[in-house]
Protein backbone atom coordinates (compact mmCIF):
# COMPACT_ATOMS: atom_id res chain seq x y z
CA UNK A 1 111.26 -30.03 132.86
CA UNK A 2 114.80 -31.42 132.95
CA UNK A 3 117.23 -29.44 134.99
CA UNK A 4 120.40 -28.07 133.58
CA UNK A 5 122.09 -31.08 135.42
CA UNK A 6 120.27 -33.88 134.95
CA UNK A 7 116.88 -35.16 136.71
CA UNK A 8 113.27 -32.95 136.84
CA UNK A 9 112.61 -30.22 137.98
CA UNK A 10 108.95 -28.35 137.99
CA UNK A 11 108.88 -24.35 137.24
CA UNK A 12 107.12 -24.58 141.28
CA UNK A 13 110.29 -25.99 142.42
CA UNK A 14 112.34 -23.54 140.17
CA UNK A 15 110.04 -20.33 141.10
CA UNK A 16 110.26 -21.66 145.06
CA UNK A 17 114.40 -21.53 144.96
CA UNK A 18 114.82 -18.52 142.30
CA UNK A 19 116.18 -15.65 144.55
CA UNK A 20 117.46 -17.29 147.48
CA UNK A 21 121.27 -16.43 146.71
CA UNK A 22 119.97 -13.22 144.42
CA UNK A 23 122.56 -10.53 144.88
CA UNK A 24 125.30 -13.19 145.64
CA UNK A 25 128.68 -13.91 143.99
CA UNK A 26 129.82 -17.32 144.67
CA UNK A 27 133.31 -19.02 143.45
CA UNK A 28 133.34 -22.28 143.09
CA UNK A 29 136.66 -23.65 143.18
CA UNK A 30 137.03 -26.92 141.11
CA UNK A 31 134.02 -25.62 139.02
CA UNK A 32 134.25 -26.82 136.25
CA UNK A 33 133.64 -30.93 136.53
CA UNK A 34 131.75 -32.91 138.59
CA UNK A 35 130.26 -32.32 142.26
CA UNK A 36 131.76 -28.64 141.43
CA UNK A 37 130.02 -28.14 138.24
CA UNK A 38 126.70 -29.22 139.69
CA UNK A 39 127.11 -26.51 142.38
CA UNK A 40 127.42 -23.86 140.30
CA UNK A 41 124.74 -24.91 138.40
CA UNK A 42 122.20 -25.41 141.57
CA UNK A 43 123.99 -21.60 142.87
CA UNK A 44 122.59 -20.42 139.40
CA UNK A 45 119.35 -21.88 139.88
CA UNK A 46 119.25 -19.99 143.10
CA UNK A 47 119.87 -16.46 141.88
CA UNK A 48 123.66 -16.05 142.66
CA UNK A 49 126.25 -14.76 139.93
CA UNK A 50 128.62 -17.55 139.39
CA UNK A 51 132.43 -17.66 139.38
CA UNK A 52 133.44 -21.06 137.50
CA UNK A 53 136.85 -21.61 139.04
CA UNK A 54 139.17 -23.80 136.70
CA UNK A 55 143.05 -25.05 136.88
CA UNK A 56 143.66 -27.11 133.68
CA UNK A 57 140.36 -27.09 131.49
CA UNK A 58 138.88 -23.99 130.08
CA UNK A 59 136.87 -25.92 127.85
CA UNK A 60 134.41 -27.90 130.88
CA UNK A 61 134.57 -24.83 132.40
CA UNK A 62 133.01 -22.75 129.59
CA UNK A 63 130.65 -25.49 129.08
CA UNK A 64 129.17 -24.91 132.54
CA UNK A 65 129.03 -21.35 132.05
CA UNK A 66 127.29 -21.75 129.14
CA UNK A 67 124.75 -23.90 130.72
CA UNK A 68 124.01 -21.41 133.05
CA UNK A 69 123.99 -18.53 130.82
CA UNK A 70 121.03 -20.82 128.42
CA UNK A 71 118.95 -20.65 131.59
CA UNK A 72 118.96 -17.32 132.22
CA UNK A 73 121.90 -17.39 134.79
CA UNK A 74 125.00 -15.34 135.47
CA UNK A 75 128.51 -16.56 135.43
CA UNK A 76 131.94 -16.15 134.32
CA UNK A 77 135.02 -18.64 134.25
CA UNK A 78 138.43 -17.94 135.77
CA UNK A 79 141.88 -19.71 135.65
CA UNK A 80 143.22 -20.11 139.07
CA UNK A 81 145.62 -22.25 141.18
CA UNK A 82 144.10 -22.05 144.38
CA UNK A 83 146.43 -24.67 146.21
């Protein structure tokens, strides 16, 4: 199995992390490219709700969400400026 972000990943591996953030909300600032986008995405994995934290692009930001929404994840995007 691919993972939502790019190399494998075995169910065993996904079964092994599922739950470890279960019950969590996490906000990812900068969420919505790059190293941020993969953490939200590997939060996901783990069970937390997501908060996909954008300044400029809704678009990449949906995008994530989206991903993690086709794999069974929860997460919404928000426009903030959190400098």
């Amino acid at each position: 199995m691919i993972s939502p972000f790019g190399g494998a990943y075995g169910k065993q591996d996904k079964e092994k992390d599922k739950g470890e953030f279960e019950r969590q909300v996490v906000v990812v600032t900068g969420g919505s490219q790059g190293i941020g986008a993969a953490t939200c995405k590997e939060f996901a994995l783990k069970g937390a709700k997501v908060v996909v934290n954008y300044y400029h692009n809704k678009g990449y930001a949906d995008a994530v969400v989206r991903t993690i929404k086709s794999f069974g994840g929860e997460a919404m995007a928000v426009q903030a400026d959190v400098s």
